[in-house]
PDB file of N, CA and C in Angstrom:
ATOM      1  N   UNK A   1       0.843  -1.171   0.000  1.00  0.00           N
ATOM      2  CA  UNK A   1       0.000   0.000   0.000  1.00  0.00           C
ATOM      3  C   UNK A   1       0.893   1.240   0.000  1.00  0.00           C
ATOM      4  N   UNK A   2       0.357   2.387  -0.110  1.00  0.00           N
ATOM      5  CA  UNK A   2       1.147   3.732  -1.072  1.00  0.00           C
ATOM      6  C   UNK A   2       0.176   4.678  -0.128  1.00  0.00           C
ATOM      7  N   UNK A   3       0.919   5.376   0.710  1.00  0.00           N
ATOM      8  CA  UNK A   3       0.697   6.625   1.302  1.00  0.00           C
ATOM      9  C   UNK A   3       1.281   7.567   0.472  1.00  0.00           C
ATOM     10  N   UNK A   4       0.093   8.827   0.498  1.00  0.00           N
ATOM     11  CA  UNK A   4       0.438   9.872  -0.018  1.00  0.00           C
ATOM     12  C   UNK A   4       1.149  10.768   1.142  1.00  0.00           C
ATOM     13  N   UNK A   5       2.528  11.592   0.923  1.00  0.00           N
ATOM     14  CA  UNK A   5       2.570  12.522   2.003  1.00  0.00           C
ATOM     15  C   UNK A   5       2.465  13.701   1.395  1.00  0.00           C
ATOM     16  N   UNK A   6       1.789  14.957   2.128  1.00  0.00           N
ATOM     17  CA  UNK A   6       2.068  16.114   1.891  1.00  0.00           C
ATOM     18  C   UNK A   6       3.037  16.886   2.334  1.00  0.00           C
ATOM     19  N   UNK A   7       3.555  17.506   0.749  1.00  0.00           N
ATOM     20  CA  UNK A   7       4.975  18.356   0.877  1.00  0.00           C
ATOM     21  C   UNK A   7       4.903  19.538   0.764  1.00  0.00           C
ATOM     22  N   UNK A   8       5.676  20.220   0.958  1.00  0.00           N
ATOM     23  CA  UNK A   8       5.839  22.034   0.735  1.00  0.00           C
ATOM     24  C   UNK A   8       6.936  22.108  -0.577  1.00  0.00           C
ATOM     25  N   UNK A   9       6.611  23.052  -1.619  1.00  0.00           N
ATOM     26  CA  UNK A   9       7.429  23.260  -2.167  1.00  0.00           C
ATOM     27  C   UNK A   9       8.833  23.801  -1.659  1.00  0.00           C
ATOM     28  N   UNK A  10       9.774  24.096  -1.426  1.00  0.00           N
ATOM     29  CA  UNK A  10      10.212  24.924  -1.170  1.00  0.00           C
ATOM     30  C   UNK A  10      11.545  25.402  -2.349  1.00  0.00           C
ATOM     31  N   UNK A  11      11.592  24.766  -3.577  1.00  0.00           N
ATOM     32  CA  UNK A  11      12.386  25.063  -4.236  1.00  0.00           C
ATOM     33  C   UNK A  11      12.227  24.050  -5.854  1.00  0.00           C
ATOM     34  N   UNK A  12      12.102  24.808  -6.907  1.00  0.00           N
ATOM     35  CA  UNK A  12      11.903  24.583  -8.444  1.00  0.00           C
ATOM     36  C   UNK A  12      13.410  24.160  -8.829  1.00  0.00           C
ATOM     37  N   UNK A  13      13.397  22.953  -9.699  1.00  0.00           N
ATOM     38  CA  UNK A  13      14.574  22.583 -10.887  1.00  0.00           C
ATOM     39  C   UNK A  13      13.739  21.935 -11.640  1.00  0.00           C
ATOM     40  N   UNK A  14      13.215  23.192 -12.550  1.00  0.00           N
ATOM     41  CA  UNK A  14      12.321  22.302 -13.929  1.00  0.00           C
ATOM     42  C   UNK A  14      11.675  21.554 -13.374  1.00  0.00           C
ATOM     43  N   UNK A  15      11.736  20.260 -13.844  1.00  0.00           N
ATOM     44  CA  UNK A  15      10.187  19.014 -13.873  1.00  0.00           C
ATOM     45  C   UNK A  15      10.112  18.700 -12.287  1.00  0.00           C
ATOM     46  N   UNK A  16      11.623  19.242 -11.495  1.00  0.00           N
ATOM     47  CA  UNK A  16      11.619  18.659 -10.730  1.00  0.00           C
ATOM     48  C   UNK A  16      11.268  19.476  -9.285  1.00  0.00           C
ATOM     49  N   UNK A  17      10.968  19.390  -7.727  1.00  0.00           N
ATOM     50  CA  UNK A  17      11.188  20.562  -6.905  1.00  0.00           C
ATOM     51  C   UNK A  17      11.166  19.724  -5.632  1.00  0.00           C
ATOM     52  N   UNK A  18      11.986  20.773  -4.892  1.00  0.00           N
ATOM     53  CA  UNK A  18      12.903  20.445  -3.797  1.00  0.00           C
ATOM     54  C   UNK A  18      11.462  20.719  -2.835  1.00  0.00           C
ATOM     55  N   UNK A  19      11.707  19.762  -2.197  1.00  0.00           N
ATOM     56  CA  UNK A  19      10.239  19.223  -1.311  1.00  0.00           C
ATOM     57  C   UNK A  19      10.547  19.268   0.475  1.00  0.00           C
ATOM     58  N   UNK A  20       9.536  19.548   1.324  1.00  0.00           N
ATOM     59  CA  UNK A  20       9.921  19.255   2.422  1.00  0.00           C
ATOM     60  C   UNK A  20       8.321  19.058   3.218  1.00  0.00           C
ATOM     61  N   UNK A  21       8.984  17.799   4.045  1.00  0.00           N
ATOM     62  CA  UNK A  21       7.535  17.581   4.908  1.00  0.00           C
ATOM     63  C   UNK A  21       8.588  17.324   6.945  1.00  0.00           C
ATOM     64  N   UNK A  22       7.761  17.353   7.608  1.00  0.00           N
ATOM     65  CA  UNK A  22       8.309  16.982   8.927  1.00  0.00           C
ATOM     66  C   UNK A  22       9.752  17.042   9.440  1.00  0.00           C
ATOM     67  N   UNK A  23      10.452  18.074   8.764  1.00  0.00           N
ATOM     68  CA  UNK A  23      12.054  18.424   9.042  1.00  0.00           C
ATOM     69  C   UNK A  23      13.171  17.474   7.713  1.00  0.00           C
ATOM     70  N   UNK A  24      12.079  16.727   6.501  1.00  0.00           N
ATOM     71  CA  UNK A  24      12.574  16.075   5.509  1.00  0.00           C
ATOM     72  C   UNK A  24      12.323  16.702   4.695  1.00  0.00           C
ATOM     73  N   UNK A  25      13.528  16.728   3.679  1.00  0.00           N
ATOM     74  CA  UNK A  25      13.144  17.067   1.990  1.00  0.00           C
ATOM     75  C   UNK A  25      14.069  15.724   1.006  1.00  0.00           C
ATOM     76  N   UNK A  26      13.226  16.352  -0.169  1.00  0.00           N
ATOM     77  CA  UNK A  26      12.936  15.412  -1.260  1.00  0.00           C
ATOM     78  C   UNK A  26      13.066  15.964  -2.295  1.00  0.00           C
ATOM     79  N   UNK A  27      13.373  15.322  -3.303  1.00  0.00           N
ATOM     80  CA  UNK A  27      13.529  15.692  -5.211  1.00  0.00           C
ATOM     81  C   UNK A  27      12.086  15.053  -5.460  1.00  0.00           C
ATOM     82  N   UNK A  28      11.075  16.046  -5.521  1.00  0.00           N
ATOM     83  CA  UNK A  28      10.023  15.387  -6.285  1.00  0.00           C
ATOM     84  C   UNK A  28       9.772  15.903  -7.787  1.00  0.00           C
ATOM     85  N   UNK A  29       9.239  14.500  -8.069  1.00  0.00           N
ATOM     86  CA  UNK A  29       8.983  14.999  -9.891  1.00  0.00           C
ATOM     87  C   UNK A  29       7.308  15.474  -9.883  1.00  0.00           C
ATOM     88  N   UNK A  30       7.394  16.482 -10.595  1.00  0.00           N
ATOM     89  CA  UNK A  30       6.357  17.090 -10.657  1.00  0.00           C
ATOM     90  C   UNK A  30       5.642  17.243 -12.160  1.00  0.00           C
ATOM     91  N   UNK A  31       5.756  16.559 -13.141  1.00  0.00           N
ATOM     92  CA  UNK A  31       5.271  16.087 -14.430  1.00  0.00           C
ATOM     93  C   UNK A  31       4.254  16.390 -14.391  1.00  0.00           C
ATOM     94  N   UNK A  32       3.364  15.070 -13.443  1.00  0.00           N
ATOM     95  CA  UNK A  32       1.578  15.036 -13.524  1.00  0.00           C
ATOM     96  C   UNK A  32       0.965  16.619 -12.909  1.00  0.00           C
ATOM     97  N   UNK A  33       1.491  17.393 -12.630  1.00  0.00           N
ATOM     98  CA  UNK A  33       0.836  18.600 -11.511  1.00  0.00           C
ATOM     99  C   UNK A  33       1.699  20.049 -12.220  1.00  0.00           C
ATOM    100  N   UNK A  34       2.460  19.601 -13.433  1.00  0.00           N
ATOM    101  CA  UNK A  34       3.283  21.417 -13.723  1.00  0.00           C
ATOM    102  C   UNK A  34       4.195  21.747 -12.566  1.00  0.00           C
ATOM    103  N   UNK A  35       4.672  22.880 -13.036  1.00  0.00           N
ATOM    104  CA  UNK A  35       5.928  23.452 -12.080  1.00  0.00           C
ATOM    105  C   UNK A  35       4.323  24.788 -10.916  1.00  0.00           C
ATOM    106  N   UNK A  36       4.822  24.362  -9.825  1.00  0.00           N
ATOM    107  CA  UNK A  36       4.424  24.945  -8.620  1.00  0.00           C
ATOM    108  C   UNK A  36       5.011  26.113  -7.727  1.00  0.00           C
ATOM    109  N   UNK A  37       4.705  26.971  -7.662  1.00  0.00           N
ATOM    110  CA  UNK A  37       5.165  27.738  -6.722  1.00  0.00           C
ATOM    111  C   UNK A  37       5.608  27.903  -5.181  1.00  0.00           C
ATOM    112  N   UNK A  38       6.545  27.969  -5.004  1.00  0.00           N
ATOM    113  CA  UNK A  38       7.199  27.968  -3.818  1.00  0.00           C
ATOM    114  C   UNK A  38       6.101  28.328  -2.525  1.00  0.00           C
ATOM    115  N   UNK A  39       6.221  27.648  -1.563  1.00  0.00           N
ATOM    116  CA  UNK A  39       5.116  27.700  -0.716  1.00  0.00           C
ATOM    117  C   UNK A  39       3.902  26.782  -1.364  1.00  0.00           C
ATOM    118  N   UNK A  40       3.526  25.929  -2.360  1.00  0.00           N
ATOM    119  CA  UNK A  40       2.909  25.121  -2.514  1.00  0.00           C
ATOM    120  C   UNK A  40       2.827  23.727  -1.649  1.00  0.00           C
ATOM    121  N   UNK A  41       1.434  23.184  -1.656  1.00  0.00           N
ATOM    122  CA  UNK A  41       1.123  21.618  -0.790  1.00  0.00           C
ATOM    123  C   UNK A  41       1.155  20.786  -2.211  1.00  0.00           C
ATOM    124  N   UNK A  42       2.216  19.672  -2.197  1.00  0.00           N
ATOM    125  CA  UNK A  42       1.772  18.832  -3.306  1.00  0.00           C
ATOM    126  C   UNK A  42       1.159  17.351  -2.524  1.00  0.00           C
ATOM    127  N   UNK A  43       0.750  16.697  -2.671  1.00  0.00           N
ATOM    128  CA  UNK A  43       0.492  15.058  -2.622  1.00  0.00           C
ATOM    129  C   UNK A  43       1.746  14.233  -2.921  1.00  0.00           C
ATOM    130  N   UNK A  44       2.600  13.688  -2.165  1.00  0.00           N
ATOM    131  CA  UNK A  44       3.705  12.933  -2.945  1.00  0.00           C
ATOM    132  C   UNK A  44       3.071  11.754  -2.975  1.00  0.00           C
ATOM    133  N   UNK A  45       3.546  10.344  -4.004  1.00  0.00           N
ATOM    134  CA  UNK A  45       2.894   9.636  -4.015  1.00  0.00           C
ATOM    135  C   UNK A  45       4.672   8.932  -4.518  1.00  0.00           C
ATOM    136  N   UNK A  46       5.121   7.953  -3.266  1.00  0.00           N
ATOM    137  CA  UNK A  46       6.488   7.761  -4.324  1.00  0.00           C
ATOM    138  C   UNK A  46       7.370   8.462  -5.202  1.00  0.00           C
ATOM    139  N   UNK A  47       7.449   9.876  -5.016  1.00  0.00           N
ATOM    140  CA  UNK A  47       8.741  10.560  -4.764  1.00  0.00           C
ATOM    141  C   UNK A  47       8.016  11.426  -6.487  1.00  0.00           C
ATOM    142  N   UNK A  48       6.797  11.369  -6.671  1.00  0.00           N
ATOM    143  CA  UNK A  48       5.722  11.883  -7.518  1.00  0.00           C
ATOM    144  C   UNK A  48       4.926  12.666  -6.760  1.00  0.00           C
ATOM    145  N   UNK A  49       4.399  14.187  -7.648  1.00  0.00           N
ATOM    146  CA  UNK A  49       3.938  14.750  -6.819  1.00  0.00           C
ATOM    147  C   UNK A  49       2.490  14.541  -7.969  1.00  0.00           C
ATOM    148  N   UNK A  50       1.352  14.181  -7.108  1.00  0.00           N
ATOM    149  CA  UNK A  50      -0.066  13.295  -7.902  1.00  0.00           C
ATOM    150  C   UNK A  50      -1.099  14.311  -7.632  1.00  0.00           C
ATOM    151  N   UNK A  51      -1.249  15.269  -6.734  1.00  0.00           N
ATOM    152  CA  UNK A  51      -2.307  16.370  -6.716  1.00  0.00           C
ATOM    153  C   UNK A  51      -1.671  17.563  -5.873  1.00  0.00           C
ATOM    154  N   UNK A  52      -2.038  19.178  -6.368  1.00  0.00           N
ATOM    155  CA  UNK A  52      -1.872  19.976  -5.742  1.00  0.00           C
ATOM    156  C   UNK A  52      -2.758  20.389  -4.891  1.00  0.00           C
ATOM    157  N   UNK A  53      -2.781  20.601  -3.305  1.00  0.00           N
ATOM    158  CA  UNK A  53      -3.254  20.358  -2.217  1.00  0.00           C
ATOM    159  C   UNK A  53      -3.181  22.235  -1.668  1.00  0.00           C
ATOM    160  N   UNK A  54      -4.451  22.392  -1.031  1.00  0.00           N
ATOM    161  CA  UNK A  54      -4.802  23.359  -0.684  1.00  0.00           C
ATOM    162  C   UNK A  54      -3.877  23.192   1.004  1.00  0.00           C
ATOM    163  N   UNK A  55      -3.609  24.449   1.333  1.00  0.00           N
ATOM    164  CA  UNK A  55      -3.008  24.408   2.584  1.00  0.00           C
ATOM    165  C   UNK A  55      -4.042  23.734   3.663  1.00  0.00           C
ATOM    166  N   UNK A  56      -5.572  24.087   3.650  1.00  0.00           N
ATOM    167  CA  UNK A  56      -6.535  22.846   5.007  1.00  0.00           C
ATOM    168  C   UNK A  56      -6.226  21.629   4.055  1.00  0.00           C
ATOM    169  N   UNK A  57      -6.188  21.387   2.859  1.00  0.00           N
ATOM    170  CA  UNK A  57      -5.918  19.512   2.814  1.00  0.00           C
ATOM    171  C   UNK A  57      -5.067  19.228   3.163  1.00  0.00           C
ATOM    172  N   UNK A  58      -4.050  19.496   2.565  1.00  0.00           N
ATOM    173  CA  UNK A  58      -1.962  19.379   3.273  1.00  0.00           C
ATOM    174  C   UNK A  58      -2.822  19.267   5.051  1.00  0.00           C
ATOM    175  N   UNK A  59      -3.189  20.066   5.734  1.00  0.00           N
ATOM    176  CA  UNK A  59      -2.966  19.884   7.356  1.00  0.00           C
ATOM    177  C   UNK A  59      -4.138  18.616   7.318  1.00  0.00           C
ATOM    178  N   UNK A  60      -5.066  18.941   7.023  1.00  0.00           N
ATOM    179  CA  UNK A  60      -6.030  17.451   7.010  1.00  0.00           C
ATOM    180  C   UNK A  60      -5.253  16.149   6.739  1.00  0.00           C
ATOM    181  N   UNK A  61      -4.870  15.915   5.927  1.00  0.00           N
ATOM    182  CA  UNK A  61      -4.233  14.720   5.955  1.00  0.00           C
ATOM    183  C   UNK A  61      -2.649  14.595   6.773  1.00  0.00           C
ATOM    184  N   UNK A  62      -2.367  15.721   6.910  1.00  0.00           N
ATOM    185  CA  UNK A  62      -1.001  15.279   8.024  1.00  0.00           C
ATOM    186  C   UNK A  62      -1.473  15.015   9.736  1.00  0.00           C
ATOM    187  N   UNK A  63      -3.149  15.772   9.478  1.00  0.00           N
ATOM    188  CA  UNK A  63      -3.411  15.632  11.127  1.00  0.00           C
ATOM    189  C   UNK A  63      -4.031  13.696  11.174  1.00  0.00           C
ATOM    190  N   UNK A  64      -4.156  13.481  10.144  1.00  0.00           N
ATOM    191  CA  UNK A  64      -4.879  12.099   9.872  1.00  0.00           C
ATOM    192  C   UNK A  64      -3.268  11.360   9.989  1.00  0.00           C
ATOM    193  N   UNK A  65      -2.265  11.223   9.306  1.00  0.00           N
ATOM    194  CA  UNK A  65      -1.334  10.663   9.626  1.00  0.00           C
ATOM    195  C   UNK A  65      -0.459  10.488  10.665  1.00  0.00           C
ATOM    196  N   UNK A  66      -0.469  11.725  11.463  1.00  0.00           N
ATOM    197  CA  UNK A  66      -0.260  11.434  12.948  1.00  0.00           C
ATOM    198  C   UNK A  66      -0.824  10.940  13.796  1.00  0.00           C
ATOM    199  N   UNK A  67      -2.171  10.787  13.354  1.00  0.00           N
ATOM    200  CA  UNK A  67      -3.565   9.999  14.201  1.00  0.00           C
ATOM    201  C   UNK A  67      -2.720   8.362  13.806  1.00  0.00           C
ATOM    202  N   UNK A  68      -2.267   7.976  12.663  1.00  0.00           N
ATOM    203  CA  UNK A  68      -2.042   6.631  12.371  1.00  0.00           C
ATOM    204  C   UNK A  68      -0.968   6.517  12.652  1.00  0.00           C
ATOM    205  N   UNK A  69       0.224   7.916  12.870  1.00  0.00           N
ATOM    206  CA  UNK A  69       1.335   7.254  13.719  1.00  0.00           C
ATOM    207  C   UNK A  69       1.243   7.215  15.434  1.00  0.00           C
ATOM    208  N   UNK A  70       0.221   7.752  15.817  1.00  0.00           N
ATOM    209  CA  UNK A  70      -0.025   7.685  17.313  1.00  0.00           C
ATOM    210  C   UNK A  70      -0.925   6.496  17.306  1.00  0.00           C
ATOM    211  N   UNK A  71      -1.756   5.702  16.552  1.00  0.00           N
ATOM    212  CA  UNK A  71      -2.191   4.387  16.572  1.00  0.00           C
ATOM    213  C   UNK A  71      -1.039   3.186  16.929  1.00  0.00           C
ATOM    214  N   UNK A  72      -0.218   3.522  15.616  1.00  0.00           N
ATOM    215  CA  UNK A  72       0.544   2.613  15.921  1.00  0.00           C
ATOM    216  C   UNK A  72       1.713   2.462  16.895  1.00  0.00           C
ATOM    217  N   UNK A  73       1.624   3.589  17.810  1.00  0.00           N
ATOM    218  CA  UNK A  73       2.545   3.712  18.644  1.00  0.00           C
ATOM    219  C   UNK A  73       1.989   3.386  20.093  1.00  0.00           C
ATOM    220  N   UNK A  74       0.671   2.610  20.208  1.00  0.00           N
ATOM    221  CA  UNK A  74      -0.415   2.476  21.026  1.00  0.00           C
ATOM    222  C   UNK A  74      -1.027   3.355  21.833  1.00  0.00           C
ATOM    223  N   UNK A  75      -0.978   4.880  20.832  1.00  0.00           N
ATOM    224  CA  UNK A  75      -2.162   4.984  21.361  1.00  0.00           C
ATOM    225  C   UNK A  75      -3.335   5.160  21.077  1.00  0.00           C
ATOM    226  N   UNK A  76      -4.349   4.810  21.721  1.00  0.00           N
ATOM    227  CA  UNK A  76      -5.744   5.230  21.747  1.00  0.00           C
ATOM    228  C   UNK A  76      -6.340   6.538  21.566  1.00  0.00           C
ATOM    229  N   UNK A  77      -5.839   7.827  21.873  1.00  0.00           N
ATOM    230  CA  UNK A  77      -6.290   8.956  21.642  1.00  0.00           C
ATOM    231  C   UNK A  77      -5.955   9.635  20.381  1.00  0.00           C
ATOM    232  N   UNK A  78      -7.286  10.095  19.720  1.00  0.00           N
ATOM    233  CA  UNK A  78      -6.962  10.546  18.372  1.00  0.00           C
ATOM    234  C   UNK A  78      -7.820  11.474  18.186  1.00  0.00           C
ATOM    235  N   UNK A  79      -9.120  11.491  18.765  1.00  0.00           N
ATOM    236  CA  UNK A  79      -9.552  12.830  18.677  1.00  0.00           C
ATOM    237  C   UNK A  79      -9.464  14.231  18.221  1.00  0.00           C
ATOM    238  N   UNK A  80      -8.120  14.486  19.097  1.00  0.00           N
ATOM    239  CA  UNK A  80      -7.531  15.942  18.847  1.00  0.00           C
ATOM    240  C   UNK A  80      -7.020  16.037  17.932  1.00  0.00           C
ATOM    241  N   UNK A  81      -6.659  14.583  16.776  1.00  0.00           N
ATOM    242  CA  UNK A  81      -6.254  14.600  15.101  1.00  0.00           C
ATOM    243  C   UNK A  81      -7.476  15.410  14.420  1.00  0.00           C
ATOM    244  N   UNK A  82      -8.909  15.231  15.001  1.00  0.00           N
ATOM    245  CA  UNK A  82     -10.192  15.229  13.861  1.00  0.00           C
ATOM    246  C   UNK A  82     -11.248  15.859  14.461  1.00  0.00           C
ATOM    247  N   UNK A  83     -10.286  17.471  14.851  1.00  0.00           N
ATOM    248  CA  UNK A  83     -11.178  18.416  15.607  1.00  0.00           C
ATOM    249  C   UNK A  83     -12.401  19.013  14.357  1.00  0.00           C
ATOM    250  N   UNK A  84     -12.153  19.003  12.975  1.00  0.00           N
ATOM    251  CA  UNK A  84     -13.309  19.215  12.135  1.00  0.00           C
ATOM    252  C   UNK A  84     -13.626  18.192  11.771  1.00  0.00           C
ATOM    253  N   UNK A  85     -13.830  17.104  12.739  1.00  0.00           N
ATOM    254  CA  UNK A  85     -14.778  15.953  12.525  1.00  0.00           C
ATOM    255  C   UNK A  85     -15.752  15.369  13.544  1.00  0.00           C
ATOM    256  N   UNK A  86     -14.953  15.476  14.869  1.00  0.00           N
ATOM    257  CA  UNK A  86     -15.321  15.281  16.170  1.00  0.00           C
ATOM    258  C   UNK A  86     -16.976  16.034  16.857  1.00  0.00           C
ATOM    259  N   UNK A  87     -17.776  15.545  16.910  1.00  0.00           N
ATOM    260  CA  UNK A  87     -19.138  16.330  17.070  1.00  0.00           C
ATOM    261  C   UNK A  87     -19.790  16.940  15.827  1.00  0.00           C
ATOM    262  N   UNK A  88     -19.643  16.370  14.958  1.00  0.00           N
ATOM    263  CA  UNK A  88     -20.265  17.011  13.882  1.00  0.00           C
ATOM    264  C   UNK A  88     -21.321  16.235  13.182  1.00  0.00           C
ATOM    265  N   UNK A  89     -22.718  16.182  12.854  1.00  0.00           N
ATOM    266  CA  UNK A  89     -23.299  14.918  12.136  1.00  0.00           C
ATOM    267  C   UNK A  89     -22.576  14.872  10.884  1.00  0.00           C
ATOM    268  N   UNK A  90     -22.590  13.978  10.265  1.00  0.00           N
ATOM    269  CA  UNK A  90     -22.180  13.581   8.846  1.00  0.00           C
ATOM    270  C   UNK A  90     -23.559  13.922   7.924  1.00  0.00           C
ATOM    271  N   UNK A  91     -22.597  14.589   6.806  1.00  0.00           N
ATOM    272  CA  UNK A  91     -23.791  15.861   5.883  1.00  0.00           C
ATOM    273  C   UNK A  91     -23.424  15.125   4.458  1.00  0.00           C
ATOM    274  N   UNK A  92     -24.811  14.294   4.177  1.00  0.00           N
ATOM    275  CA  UNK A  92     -24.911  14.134   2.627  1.00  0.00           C
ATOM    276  C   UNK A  92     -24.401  15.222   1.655  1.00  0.00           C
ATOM    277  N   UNK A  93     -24.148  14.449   0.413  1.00  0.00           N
ATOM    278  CA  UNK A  93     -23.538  15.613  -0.571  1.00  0.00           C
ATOM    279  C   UNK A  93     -24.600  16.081  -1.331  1.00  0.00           C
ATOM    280  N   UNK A  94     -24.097  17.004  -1.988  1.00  0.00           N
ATOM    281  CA  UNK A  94     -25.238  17.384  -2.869  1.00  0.00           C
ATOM    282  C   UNK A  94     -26.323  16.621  -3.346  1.00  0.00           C
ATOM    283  N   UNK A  95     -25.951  16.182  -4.092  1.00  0.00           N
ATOM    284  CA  UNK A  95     -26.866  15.305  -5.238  1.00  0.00           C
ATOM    285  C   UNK A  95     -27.817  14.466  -4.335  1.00  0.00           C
ATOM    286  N   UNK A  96     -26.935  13.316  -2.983  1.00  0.00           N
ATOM    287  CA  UNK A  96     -28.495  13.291  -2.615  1.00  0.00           C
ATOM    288  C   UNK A  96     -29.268  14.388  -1.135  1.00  0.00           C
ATOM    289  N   UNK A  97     -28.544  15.327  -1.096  1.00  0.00           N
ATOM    290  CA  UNK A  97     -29.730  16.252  -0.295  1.00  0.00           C
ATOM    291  C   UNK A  97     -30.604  16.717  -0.985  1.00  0.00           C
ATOM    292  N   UNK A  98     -30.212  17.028  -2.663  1.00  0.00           N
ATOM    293  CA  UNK A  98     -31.369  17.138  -3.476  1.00  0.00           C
ATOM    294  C   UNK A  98     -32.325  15.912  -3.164  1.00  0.00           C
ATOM    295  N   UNK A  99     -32.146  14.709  -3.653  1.00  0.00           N
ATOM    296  CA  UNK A  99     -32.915  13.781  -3.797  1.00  0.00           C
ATOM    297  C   UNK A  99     -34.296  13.978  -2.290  1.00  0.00           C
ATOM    298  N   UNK A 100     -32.883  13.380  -1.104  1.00  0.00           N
ATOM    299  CA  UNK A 100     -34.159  13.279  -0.247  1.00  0.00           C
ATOM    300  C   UNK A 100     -35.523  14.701  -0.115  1.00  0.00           C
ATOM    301  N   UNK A 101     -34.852  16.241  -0.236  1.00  0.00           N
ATOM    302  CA  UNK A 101     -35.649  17.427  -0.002  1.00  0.00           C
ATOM    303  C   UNK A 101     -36.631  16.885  -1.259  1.00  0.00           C
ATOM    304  N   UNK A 102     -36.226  16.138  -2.353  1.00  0.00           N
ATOM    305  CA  UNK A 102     -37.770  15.969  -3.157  1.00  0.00           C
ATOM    306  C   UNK A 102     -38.457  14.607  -2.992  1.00  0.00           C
ATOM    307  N   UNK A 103     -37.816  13.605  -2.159  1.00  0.00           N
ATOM    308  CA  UNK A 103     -38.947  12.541  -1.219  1.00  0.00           C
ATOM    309  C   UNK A 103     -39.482  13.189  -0.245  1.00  0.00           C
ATOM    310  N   UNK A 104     -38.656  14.342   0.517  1.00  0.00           N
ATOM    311  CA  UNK A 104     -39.724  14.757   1.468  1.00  0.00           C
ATOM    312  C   UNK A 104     -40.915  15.919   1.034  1.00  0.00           C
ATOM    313  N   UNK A 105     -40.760  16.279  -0.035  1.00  0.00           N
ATOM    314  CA  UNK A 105     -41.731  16.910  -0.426  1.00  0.00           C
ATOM    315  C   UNK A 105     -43.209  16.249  -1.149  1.00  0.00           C
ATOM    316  N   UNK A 106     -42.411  15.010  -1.810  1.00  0.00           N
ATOM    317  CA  UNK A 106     -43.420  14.164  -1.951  1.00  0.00           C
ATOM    318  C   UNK A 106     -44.050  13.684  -1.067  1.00  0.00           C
ATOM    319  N   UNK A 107     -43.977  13.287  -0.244  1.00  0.00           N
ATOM    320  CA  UNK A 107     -44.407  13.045   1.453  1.00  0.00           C
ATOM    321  C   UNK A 107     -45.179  14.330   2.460  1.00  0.00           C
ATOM    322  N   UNK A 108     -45.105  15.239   1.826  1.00  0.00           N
ATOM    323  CA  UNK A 108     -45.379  16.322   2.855  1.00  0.00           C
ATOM    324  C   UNK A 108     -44.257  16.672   3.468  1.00  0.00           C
ATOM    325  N   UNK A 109     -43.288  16.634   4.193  1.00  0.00           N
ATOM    326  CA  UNK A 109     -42.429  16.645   4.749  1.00  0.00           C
ATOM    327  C   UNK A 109     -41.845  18.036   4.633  1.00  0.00           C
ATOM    328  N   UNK A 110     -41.630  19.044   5.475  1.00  0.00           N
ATOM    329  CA  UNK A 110     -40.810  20.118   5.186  1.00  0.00           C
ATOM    330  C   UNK A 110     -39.457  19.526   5.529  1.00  0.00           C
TER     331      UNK A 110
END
């Protein structure tokens, strides 16, 4: 299996750019995604950079990967990884909140 990590640009050579995540950097190839601007989040995917990442995704998924390196380090608390997840109901997507607002209208239902 193939974890993506998120990197920071911090430096361009053509196809290629000097990468850094958690006090590490990297030569990533950047082909699939164009040349990026310094201060960019890429997706590495095997030393490939596979999507350009908004600064909340870059922290979303690094707060999710420390949740799986504090799993595997036994612990149990992860919470404070998935503070915009923690107490929140889970919200259908579009397409079907459309759907159900027109079963409940068929129904009466406001």
């Amino acid at each position: 299996m193939c974890i993506g990590i998120p990197m920071q640009v911090i430096e361009t050579r053509g196809v290629f750019a000097l990468c850094e995540a958690n006090g590490k950097q990297e030569l990533v190839d950047m082909v699939l995604v164009g040349e990026q601007p310094i201060g960019t989040w890429i997706l590495n995917f095997l030393g490939g950079a596979r999507e350009v990442l908004t600064d909340e995704n870059a922290g979303q998924i690094r707060q999710a990967l420390l949740a799986m390196d504090s799993i595997m380090n036994g612990s149990g608390e992860i919470d404070h990884f998935f503070d915009d997840l923690v107490n929140r109901e889970p919200e259908l997507p579009p397409h079907l909140q459309a759907q159900v607002a027109a079963q409940n209208l068929n129904k009466g239902i406001k």
